[in-house]
Every structure is written in structure tokens, then in C-alpha cells.
Protein backbone atom coordinates (compact mmCIF):
# COMPACT_ATOMS: atom_id res chain seq x y z
CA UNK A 1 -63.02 -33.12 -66.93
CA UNK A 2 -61.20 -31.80 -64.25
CA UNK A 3 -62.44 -31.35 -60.48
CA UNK A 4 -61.32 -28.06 -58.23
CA UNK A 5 -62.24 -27.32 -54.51
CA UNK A 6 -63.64 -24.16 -54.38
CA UNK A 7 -65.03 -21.80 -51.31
CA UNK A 8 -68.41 -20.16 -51.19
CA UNK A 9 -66.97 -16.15 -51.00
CA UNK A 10 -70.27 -15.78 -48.65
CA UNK A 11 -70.77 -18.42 -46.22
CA UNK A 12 -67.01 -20.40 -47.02
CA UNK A 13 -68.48 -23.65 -47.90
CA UNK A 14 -65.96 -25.86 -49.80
CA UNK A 15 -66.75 -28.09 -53.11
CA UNK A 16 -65.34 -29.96 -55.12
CA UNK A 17 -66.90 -28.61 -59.23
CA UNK A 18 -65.62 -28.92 -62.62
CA UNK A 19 -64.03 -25.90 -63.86
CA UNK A 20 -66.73 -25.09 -66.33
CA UNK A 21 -69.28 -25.12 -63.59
CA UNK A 22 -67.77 -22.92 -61.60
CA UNK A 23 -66.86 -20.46 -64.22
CA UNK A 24 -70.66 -20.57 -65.04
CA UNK A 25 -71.21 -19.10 -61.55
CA UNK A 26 -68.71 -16.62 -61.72
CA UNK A 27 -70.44 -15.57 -64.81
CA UNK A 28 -73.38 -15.02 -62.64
CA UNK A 29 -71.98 -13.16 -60.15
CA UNK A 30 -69.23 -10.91 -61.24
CA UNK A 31 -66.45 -13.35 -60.80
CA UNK A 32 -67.64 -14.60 -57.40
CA UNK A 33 -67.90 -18.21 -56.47
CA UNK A 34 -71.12 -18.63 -54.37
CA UNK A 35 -72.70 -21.97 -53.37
CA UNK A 36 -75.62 -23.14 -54.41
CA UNK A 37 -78.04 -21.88 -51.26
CA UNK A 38 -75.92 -18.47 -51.54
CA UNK A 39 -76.59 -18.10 -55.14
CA UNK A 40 -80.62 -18.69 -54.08
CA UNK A 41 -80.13 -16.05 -51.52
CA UNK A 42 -78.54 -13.28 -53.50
CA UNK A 43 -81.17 -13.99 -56.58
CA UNK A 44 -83.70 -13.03 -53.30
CA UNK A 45 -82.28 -10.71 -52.04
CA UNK A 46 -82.08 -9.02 -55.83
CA UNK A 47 -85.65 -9.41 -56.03
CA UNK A 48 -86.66 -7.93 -52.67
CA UNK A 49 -84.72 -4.96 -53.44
CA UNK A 50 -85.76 -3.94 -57.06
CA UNK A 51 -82.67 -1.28 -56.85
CA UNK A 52 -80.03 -3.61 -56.45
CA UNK A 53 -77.89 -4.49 -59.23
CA UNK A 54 -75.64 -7.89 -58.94
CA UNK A 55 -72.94 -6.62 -56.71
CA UNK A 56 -74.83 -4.90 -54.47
CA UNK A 57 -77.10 -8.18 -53.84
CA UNK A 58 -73.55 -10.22 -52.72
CA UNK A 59 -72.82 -7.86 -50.87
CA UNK A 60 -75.66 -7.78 -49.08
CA UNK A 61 -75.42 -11.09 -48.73
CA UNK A 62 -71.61 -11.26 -48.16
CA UNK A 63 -72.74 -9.37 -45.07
CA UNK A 64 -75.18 -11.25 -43.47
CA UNK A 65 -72.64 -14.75 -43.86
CA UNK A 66 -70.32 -12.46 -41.81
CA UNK A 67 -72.78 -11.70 -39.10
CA UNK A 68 -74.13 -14.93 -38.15
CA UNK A 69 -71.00 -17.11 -39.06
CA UNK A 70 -70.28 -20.10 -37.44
CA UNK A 71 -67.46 -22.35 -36.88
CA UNK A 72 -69.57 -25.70 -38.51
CA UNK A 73 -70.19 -24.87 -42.87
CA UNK A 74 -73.10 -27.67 -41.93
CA UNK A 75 -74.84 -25.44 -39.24
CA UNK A 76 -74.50 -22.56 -41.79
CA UNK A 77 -76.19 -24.44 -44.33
CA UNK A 78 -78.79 -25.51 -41.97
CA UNK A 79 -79.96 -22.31 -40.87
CA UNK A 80 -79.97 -20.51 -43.97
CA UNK A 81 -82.21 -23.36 -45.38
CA UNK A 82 -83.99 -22.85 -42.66
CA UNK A 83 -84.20 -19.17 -43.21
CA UNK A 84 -85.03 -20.01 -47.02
CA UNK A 85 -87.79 -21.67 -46.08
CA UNK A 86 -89.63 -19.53 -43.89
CA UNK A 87 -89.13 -16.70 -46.32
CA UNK A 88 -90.98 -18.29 -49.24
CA UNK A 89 -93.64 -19.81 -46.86
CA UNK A 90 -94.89 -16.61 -46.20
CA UNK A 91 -92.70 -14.86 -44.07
CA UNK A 92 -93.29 -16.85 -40.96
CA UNK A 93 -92.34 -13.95 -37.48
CA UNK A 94 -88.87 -15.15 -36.04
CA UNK A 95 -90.42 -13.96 -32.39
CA UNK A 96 -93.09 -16.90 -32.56
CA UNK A 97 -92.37 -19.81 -30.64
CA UNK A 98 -94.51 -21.79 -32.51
CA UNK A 99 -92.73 -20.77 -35.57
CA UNK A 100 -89.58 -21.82 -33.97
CA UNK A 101 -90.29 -25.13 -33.08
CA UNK A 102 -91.92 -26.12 -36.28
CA UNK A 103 -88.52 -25.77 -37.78
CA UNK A 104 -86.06 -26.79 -34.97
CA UNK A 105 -84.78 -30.49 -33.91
CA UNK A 106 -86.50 -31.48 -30.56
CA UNK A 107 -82.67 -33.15 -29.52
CA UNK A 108 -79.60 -33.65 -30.97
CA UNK A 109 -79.59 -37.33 -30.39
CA UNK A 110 -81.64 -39.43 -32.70
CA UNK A 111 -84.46 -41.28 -31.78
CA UNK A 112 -84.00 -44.61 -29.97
CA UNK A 113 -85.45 -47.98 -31.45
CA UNK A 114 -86.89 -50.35 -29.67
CA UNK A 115 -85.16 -53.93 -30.54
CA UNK A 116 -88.48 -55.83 -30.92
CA UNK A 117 -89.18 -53.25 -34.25
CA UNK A 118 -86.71 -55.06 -35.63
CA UNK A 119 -85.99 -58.97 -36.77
CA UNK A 120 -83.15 -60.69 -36.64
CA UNK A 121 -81.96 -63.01 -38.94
């Protein structure tokens, strides 16, 4: 079985698949390699617009990766899970602040512990 590292032709996430994987999802999508949360996207994006054939959903999506890219594959990921999410939970409005800070971090730092939580040995 033999491994490749292969790049996401939407968002450029890199991963390491067996060759028969990713010619699977080539298959899919007219010899494009798209990661998994891509690959969720386009299928969406497919069904929200009932004209759209295959290459006309990666594209689609192709262009939205290029419009919000980022330098960090892991904030991409992030924030079109996040994105995901509020889609199928019912279309949640981006302008609500309450909306926003159901699904955002409150810091970057994790929380502290408190040493007496905890016993030593």
C-alpha cells in the first residue's frame, strides 16, 4: 500500500492517502483532489444550486477558498467547519453577535488549572 502527500486543489490542505483513495476522489470530482471538508462543501454547494453540474460546484467552491484564504491550513479548516455547521443548523445570520459567540473561542490561551484540582503522587 503505498502513501502520497497530496493538496486539497480548494483550500491547499496537505495529506498523506493511499493512492487508491485518492483516485476514488478524483473519480468524484473530475480529476480533482479535494479534502474531506471540501468534498462536503462542493456536495452542498451542488445541492443548493440544483443547476450545477460537478465542475461548476468546485468551482464555486475553488472560489470561495481563494477569497478568504489564509496563511494557517488549520484556521482554514476551522472556519469552514465552522461555516458547515451553521449552515446545516439552520442557517444561523453571520450579523448576530450572539450567533458569533456561540461558535468562537472566548481566548486563545487555554484555561488555567488550579493545582489543588489535581493530586500528586
Amino acid at each position: 500500500m503505498e502513501i502520497e502527500l497530496v493538496k486539497c486543489e480548494c483550500c491547499g490542505l496537505k495529506e498523506e492517502c493511499t493512492l487508491e483513495y485518492i483516485s476514488q476522489v478524483k473519480g468524484k470530482f473530475n480529476g480533482k483532489w479535494l479534502c474531506g471538508l471540501c468534498s462536503e462543501a462542493v456536495r452542498d454547494e451542488k445541492k443548493k444550486h440544483s443547476g450545477f453540474g460537478m465542475d461548476e460546484a468546485v468551482n464555486a467552491h475553488i472560489s470561495f477558498c481563494q477569497n478568504y484564504r489564509s496563511n494557517n491550513p488549520a484556521i482554514r479548516v476551522a472556519d469552514g467547519m465552522r461555516q458547515m455547521l451553521r449552515r446545516r443548523s439552520g442557517g444561523m445570520p453571520s450579523t448576530s453577535v450572539a450567533a458569533s459567540k456561540k461558535y468562537s473561542r472566548s481566548s486563545s490561551y487555554p484555561p488555567a488549572f488550579d493545582d489543588s484540582t489535581f493530586s500528586s503522587y
